[in-house]
PDB file of N, CA and C in Angstrom:
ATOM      1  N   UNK A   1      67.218 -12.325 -28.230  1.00  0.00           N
ATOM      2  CA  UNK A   1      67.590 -11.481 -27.120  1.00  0.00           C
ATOM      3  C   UNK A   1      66.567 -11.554 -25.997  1.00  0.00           C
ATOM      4  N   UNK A   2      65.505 -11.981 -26.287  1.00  0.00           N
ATOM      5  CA  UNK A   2      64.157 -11.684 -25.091  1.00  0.00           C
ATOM      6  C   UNK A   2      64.506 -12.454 -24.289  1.00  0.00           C
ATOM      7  N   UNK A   3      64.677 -13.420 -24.081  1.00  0.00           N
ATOM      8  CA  UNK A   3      65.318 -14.529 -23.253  1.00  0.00           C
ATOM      9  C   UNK A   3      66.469 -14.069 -22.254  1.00  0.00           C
ATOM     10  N   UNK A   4      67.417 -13.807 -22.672  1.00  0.00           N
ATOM     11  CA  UNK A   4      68.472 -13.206 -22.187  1.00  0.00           C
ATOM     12  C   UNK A   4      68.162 -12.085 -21.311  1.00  0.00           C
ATOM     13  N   UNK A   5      67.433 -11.217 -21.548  1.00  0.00           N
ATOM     14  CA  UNK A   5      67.311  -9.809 -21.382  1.00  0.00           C
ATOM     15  C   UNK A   5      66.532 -10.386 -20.345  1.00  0.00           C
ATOM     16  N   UNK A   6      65.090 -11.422 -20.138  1.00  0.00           N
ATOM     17  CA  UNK A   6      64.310 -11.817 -19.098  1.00  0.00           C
ATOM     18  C   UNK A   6      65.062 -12.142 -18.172  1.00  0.00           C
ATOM     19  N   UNK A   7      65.688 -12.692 -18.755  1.00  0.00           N
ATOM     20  CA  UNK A   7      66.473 -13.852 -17.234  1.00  0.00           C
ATOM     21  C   UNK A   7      67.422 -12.920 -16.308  1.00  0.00           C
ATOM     22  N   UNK A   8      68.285 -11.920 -17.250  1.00  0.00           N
ATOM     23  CA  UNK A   8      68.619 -11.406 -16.861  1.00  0.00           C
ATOM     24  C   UNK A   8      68.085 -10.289 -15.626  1.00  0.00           C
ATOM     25  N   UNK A   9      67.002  -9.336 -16.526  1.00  0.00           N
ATOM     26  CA  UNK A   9      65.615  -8.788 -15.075  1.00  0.00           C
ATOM     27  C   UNK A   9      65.842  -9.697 -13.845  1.00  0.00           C
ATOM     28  N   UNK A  10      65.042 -10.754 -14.140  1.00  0.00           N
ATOM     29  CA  UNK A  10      64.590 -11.943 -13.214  1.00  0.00           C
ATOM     30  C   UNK A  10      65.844 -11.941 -11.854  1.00  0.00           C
ATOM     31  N   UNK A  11      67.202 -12.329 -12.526  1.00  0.00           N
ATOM     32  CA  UNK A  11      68.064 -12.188 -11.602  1.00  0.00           C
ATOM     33  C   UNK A  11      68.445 -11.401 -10.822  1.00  0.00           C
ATOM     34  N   UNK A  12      67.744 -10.136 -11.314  1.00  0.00           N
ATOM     35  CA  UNK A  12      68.671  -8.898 -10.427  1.00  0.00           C
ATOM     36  C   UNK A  12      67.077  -8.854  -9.673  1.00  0.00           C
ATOM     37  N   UNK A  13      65.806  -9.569  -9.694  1.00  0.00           N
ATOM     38  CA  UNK A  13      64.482  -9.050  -9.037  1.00  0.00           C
ATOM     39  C   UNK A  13      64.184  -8.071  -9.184  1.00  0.00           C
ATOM     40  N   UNK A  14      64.002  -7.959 -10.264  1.00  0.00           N
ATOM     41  CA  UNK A  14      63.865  -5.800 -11.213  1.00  0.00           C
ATOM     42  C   UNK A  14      62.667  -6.480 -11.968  1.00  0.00           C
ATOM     43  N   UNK A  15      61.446  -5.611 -11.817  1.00  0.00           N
ATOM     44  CA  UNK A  15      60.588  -5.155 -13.059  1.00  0.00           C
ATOM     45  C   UNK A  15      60.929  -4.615 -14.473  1.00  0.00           C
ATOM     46  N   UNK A  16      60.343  -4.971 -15.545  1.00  0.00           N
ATOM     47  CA  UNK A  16      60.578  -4.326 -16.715  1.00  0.00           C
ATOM     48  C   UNK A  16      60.911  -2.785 -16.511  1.00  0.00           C
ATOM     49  N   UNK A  17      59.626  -2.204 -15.523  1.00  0.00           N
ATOM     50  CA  UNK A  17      59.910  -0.778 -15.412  1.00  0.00           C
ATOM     51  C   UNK A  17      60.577  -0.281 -14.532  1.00  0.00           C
ATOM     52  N   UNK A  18      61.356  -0.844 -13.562  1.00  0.00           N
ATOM     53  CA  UNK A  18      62.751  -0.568 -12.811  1.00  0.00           C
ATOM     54  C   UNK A  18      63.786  -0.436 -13.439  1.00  0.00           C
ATOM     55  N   UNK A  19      63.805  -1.191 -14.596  1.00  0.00           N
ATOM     56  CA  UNK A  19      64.900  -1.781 -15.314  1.00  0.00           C
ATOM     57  C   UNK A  19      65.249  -0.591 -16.250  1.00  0.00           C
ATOM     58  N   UNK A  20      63.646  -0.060 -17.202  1.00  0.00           N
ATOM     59  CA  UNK A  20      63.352   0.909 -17.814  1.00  0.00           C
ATOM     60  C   UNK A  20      63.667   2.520 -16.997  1.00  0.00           C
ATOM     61  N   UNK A  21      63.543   1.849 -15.828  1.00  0.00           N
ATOM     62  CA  UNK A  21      63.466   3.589 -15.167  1.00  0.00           C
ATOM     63  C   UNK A  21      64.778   4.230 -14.816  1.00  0.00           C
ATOM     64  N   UNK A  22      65.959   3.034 -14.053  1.00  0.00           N
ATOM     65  CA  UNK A  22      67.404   2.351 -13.807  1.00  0.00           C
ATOM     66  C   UNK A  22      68.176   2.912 -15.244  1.00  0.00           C
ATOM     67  N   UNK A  23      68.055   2.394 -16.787  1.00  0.00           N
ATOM     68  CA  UNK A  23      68.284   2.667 -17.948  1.00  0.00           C
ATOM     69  C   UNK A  23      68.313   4.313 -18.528  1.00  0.00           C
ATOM     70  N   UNK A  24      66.911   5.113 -17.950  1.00  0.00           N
ATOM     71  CA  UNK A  24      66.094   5.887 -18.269  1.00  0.00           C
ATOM     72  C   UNK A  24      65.436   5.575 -19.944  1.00  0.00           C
ATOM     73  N   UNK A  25      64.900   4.731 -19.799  1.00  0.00           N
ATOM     74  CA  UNK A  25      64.055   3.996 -21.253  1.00  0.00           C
ATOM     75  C   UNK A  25      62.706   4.239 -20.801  1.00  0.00           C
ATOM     76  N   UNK A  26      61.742   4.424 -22.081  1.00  0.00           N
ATOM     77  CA  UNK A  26      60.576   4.375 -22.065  1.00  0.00           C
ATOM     78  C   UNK A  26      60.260   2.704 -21.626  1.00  0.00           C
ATOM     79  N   UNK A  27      59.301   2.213 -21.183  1.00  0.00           N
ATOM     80  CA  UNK A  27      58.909   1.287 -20.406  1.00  0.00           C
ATOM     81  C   UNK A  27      58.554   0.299 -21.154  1.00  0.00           C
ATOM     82  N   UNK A  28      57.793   0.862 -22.250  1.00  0.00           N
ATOM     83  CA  UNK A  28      57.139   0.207 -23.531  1.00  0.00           C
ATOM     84  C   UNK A  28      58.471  -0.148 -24.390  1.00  0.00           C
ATOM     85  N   UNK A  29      59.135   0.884 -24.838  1.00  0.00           N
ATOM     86  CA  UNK A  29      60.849   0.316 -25.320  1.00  0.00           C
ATOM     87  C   UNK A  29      61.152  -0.517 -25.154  1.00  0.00           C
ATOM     88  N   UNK A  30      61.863  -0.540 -23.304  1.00  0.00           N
ATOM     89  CA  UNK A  30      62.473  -1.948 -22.763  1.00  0.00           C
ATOM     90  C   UNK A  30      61.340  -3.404 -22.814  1.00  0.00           C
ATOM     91  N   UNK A  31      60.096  -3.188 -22.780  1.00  0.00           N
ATOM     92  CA  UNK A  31      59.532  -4.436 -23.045  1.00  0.00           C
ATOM     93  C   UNK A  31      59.522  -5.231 -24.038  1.00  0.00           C
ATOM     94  N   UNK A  32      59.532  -4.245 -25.367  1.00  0.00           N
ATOM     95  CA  UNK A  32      59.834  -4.481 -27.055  1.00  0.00           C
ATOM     96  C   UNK A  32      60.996  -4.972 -27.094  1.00  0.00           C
ATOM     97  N   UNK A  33      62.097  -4.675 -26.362  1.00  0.00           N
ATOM     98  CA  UNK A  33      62.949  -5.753 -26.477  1.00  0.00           C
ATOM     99  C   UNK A  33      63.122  -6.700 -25.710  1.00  0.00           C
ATOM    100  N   UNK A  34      62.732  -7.097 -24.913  1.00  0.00           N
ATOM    101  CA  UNK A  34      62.548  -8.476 -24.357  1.00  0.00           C
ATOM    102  C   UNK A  34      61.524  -9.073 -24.963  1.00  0.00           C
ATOM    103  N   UNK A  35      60.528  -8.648 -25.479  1.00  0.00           N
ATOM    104  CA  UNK A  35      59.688  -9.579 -26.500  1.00  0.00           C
ATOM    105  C   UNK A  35      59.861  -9.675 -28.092  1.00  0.00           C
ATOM    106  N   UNK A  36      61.463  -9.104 -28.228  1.00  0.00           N
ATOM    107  CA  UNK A  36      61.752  -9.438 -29.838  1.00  0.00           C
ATOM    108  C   UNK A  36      61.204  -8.548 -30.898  1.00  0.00           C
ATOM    109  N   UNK A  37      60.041  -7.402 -30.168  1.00  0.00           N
ATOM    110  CA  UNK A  37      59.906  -6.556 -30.953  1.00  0.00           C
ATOM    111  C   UNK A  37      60.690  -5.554 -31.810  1.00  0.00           C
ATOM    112  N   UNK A  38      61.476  -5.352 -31.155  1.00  0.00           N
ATOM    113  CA  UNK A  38      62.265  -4.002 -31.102  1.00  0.00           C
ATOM    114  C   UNK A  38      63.555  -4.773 -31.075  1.00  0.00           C
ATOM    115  N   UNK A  39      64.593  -3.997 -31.944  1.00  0.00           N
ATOM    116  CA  UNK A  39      66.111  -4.443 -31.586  1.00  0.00           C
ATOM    117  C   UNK A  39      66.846  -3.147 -31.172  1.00  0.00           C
ATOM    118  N   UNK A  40      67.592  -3.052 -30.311  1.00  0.00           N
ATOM    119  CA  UNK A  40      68.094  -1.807 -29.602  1.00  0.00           C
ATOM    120  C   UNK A  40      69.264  -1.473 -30.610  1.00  0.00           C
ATOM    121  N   UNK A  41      69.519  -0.159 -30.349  1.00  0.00           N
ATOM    122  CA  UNK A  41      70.648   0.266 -31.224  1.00  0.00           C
ATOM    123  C   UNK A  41      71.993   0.122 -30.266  1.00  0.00           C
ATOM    124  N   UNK A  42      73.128   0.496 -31.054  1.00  0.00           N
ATOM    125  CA  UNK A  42      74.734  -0.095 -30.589  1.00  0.00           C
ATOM    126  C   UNK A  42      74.992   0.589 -29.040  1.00  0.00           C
ATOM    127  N   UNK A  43      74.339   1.763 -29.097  1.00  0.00           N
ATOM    128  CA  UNK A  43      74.772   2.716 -27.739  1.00  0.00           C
ATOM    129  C   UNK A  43      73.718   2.014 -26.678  1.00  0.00           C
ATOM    130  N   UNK A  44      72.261   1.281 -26.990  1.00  0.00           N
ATOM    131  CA  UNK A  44      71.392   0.833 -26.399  1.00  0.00           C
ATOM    132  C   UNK A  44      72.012  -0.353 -25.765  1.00  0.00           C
ATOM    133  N   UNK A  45      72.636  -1.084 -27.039  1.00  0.00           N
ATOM    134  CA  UNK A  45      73.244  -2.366 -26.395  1.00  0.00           C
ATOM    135  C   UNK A  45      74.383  -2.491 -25.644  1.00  0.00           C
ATOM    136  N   UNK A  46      75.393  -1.185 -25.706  1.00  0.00           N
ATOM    137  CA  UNK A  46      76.195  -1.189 -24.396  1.00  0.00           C
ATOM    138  C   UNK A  46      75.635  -0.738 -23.504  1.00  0.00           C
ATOM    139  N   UNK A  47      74.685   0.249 -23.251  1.00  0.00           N
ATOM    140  CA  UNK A  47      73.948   0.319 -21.797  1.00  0.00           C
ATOM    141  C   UNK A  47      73.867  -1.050 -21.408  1.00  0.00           C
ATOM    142  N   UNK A  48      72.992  -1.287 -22.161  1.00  0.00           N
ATOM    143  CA  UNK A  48      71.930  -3.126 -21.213  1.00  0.00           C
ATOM    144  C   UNK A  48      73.050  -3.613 -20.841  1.00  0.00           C
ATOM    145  N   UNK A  49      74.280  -4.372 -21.802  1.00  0.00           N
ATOM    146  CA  UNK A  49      75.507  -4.724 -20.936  1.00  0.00           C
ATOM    147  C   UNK A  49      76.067  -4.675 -20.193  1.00  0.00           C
ATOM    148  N   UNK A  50      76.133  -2.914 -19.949  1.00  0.00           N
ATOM    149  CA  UNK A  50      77.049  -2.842 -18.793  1.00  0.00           C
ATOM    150  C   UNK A  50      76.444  -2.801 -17.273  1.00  0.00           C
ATOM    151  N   UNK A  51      74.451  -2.465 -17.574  1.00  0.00           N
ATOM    152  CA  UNK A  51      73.808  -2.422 -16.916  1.00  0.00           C
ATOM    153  C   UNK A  51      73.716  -3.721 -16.054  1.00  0.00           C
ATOM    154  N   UNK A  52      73.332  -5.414 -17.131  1.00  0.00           N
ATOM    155  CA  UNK A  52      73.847  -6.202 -16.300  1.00  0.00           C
ATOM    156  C   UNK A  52      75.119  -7.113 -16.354  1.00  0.00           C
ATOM    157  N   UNK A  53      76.134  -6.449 -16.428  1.00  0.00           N
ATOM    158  CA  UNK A  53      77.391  -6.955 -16.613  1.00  0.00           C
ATOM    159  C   UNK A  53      78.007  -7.991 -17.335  1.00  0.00           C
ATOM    160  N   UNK A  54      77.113  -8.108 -18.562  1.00  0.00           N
ATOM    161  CA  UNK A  54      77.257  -8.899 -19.754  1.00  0.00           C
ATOM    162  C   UNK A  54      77.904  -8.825 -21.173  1.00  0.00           C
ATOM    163  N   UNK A  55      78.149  -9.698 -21.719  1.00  0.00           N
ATOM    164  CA  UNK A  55      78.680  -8.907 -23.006  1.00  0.00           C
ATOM    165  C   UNK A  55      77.758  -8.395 -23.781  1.00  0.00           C
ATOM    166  N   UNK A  56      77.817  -8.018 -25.040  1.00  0.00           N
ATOM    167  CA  UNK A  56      77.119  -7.708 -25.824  1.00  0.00           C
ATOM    168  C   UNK A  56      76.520  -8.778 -26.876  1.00  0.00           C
ATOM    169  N   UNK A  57      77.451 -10.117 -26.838  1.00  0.00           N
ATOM    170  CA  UNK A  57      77.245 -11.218 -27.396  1.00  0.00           C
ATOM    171  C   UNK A  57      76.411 -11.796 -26.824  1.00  0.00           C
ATOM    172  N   UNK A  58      76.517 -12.137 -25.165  1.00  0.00           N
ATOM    173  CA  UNK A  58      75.673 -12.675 -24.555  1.00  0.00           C
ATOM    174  C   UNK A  58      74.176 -12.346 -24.954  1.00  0.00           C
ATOM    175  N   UNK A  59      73.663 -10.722 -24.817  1.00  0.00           N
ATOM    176  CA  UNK A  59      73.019 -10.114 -24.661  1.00  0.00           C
ATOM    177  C   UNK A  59      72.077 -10.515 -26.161  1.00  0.00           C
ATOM    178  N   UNK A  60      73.029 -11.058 -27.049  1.00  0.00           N
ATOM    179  CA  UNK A  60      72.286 -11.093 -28.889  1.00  0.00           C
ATOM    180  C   UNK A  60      72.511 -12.429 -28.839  1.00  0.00           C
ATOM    181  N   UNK A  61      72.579 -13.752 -27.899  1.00  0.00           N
ATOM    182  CA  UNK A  61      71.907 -14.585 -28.260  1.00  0.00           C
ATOM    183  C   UNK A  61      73.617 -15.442 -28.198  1.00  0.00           C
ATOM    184  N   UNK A  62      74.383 -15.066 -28.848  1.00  0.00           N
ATOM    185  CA  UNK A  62      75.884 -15.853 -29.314  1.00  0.00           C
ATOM    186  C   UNK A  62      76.541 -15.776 -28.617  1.00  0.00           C
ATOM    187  N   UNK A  63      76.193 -15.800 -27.348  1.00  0.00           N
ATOM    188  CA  UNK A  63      77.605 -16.291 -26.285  1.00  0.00           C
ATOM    189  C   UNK A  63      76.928 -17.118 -25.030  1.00  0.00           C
ATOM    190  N   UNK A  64      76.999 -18.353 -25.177  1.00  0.00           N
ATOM    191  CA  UNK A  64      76.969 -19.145 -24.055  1.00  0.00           C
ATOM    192  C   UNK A  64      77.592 -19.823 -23.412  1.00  0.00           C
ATOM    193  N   UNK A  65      78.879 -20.312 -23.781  1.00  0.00           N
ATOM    194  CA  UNK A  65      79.616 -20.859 -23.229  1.00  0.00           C
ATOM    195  C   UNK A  65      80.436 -20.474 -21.802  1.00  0.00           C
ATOM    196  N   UNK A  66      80.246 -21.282 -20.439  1.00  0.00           N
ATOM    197  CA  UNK A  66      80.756 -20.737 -19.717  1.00  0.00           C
ATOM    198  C   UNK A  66      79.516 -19.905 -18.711  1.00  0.00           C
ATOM    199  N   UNK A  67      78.428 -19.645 -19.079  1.00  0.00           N
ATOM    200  CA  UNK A  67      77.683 -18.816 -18.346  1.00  0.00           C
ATOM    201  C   UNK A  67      76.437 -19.956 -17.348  1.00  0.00           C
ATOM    202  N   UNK A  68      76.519 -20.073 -16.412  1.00  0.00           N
ATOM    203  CA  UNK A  68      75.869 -20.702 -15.279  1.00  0.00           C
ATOM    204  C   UNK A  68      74.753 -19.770 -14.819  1.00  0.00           C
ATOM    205  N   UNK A  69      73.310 -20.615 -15.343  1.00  0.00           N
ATOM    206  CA  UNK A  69      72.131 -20.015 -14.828  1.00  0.00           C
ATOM    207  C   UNK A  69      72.099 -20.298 -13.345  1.00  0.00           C
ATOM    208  N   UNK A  70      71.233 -19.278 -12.585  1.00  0.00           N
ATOM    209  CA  UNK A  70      71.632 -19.231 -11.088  1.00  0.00           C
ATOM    210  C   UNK A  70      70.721 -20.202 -10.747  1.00  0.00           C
ATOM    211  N   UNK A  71      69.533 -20.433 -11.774  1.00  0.00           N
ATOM    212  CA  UNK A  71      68.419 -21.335 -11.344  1.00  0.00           C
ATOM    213  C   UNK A  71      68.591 -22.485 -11.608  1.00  0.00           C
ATOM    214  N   UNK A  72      69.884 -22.720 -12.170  1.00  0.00           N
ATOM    215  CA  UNK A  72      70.228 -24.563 -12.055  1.00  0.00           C
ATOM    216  C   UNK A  72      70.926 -24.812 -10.718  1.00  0.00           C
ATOM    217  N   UNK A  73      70.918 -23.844  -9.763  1.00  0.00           N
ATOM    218  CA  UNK A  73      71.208 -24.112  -8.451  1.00  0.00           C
ATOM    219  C   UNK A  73      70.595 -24.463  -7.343  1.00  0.00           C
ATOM    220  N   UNK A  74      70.375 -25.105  -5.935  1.00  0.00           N
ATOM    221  CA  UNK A  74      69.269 -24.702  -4.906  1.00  0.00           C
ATOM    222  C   UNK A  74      69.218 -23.789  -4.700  1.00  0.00           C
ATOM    223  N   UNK A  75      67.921 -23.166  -3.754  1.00  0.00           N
ATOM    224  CA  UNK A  75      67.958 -22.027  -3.068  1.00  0.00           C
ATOM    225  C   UNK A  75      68.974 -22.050  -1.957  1.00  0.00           C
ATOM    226  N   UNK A  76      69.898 -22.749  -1.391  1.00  0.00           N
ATOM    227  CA  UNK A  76      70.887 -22.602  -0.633  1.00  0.00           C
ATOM    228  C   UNK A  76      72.003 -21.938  -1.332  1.00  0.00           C
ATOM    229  N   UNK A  77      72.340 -22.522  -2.448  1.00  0.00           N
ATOM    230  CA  UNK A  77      73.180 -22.190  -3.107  1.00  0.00           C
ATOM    231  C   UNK A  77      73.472 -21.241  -3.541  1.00  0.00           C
ATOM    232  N   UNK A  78      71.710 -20.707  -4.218  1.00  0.00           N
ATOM    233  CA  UNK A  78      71.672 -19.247  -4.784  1.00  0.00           C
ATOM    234  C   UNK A  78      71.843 -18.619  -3.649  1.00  0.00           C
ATOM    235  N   UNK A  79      71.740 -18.838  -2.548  1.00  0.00           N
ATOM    236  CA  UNK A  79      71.858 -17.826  -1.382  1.00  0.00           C
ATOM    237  C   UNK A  79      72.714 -17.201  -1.212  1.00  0.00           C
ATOM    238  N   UNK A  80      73.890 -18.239  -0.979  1.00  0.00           N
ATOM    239  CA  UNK A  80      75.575 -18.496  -1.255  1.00  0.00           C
ATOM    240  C   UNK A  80      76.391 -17.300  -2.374  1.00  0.00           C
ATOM    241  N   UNK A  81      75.544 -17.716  -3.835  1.00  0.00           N
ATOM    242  CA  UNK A  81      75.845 -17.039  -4.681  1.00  0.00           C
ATOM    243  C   UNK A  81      75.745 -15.687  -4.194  1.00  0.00           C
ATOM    244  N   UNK A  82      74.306 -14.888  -3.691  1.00  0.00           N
ATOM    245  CA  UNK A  82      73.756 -13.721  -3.442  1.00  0.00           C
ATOM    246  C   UNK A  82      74.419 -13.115  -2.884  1.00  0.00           C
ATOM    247  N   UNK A  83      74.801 -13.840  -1.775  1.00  0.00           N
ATOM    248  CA  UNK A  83      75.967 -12.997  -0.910  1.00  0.00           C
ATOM    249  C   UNK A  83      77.274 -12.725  -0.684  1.00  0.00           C
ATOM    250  N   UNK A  84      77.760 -13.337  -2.091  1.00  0.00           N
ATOM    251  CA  UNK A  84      79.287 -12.972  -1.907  1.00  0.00           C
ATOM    252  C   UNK A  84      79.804 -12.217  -3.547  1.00  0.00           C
ATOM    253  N   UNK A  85      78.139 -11.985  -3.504  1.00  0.00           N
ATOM    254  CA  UNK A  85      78.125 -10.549  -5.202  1.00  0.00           C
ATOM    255  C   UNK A  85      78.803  -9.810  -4.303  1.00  0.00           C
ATOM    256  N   UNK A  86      78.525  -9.039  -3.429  1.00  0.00           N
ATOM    257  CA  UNK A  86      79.125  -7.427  -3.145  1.00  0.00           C
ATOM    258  C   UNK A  86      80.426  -7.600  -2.344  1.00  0.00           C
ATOM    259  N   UNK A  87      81.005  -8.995  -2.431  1.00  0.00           N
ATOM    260  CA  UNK A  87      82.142  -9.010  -1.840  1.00  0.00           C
ATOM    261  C   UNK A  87      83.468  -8.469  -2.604  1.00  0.00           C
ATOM    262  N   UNK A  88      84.686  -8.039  -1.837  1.00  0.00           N
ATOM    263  CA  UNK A  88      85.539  -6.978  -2.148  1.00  0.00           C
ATOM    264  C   UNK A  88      86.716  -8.470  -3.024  1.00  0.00           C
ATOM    265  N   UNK A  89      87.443  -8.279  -3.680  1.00  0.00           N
ATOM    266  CA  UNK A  89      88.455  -9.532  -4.173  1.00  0.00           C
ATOM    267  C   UNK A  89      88.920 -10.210  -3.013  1.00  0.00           C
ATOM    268  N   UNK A  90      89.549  -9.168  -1.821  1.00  0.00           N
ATOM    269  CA  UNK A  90      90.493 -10.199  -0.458  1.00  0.00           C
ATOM    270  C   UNK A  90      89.110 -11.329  -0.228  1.00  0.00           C
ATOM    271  N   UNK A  91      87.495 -10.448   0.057  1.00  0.00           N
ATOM    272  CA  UNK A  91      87.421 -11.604   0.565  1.00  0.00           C
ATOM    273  C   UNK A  91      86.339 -12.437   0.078  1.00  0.00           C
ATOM    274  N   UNK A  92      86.351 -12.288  -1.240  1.00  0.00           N
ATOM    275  CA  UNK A  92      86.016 -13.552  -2.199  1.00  0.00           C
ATOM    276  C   UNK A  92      87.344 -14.530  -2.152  1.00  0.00           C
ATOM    277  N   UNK A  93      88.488 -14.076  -2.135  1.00  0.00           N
ATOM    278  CA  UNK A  93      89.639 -15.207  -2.164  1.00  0.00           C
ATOM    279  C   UNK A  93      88.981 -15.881  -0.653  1.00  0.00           C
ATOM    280  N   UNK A  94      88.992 -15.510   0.502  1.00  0.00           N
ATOM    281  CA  UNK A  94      88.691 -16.064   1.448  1.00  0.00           C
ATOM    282  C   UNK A  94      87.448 -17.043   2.130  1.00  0.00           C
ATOM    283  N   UNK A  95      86.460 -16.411   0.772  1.00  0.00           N
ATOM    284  CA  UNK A  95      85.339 -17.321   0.564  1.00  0.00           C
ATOM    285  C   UNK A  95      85.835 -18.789  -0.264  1.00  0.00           C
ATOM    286  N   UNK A  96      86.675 -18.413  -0.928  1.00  0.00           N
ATOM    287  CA  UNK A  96      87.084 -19.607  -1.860  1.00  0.00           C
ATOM    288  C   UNK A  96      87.663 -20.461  -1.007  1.00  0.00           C
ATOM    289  N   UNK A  97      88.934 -19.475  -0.539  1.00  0.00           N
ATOM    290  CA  UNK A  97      89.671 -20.606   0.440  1.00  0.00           C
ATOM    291  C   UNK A  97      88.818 -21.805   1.077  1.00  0.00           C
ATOM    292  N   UNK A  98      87.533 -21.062   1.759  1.00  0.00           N
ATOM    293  CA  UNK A  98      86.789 -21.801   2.835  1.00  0.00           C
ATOM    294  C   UNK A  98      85.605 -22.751   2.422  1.00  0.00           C
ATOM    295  N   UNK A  99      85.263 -22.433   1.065  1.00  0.00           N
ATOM    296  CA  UNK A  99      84.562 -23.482  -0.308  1.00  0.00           C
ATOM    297  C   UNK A  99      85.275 -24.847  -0.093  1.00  0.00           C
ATOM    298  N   UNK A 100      86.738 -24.536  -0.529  1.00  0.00           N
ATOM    299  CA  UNK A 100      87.687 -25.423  -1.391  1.00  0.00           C
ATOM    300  C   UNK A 100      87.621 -26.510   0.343  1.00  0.00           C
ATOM    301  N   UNK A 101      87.953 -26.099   1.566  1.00  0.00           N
ATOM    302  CA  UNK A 101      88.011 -26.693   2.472  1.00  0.00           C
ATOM    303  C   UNK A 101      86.869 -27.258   3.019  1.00  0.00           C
ATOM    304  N   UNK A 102      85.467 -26.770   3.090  1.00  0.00           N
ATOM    305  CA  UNK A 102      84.193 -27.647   3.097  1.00  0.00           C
ATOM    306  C   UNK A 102      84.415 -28.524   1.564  1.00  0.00           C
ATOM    307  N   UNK A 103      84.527 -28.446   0.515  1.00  0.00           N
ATOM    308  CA  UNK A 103      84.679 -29.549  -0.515  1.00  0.00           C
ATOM    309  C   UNK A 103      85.402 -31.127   0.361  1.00  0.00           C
ATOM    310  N   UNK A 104      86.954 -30.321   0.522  1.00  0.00           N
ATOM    311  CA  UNK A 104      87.385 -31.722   1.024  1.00  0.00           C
ATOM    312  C   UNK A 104      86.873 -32.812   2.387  1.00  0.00           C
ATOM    313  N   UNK A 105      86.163 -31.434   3.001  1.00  0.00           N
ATOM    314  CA  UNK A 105      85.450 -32.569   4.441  1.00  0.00           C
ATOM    315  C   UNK A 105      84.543 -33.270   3.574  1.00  0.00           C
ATOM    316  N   UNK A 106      83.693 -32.848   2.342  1.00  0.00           N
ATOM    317  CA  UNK A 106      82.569 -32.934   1.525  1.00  0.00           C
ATOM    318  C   UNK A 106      83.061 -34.599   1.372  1.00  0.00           C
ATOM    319  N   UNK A 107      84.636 -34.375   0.615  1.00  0.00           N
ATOM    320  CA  UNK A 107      85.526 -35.637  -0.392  1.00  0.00           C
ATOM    321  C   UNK A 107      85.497 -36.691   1.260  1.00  0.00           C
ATOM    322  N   UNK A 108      86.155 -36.227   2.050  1.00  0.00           N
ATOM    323  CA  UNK A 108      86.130 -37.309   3.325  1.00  0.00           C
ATOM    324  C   UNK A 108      85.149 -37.711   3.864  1.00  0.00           C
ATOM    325  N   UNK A 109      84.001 -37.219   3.850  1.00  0.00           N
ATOM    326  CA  UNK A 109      82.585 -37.818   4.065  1.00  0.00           C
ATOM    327  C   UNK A 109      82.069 -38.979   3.378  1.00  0.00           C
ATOM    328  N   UNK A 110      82.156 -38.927   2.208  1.00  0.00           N
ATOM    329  CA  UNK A 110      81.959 -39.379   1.022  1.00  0.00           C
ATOM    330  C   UNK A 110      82.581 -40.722   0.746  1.00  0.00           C
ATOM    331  N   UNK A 111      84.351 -40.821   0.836  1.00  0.00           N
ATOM    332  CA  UNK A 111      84.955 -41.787   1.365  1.00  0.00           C
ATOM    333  C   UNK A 111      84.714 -42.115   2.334  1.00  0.00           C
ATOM    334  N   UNK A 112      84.308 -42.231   3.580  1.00  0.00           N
ATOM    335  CA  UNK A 112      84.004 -42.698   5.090  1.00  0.00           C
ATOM    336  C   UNK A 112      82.337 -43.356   4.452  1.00  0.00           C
ATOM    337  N   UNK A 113      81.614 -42.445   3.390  1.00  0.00           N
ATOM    338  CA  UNK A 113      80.079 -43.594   3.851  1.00  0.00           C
ATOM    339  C   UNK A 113      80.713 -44.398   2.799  1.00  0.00           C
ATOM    340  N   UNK A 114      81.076 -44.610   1.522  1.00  0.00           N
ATOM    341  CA  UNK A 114      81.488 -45.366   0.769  1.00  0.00           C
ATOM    342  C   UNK A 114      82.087 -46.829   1.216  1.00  0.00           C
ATOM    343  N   UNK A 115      82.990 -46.687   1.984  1.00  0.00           N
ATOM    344  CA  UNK A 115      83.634 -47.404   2.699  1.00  0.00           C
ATOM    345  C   UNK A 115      82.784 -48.282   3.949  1.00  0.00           C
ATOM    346  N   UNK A 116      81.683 -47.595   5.017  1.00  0.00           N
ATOM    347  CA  UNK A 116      81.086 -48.363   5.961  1.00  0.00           C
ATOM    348  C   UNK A 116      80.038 -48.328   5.563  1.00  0.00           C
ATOM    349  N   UNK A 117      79.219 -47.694   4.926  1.00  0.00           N
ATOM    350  CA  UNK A 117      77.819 -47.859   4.778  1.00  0.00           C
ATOM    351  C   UNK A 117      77.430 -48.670   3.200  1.00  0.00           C
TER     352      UNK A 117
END
């Protein structure tokens, strides 16, 4: 779980004791479990979940499939990512729309140097 639980902190740019204070956990608690000391109990482990919007599997190690670390991205990218967290559904669809359409200038670029260069 320490792993998980770090990366997780890390992403949201929270201290152990933000995280602890955010929770209302003793400080020393939440550190024991990110260093494997301590294993949280069932009501502990749906907090942390829902705290960072994970499962509970994720959270114990057995669920990876499907989950994209933000740091296998650039910092452009993560930027990208950052800012379309607090977006509403209409206009994440509208972010997509406008993804999917820089992709294809992306695909016609690509064919055009392929081709002359």
């Amino acid at each position: 779980m320490m792993k998980n639980l770090q990366f997780l902190r890390k992403n949201l740019k929270k201290t152990q004791a933000e995280v602890a204070q955010d929770l209302k956990l003793q400080k020393q608690t939440y550190q024991n479990y990110e260093l494997g000391k301590r294993q949280p109990d069932s009501n502990t482990l749906i907090l942390l979940a829902d705290y960072f919007g994970v499962s509970i599997d994720y959270l114990l190690g057995h669920e990876t499939k499907g989950i994209i670390h933000i740091d296998s991205f650039n910092a452009a990218q993560q930027s990208i990512i950052e800012s379309i967290r607090d977006l509403d559904e209409d206009l994440c669809g509208k972010a997509e729309a406008y993804i999917a359409g820089l992709k294809e200038t992306q695909q016609e670029r690509d064919i055009i140097r392929k081709k002359y260069l």
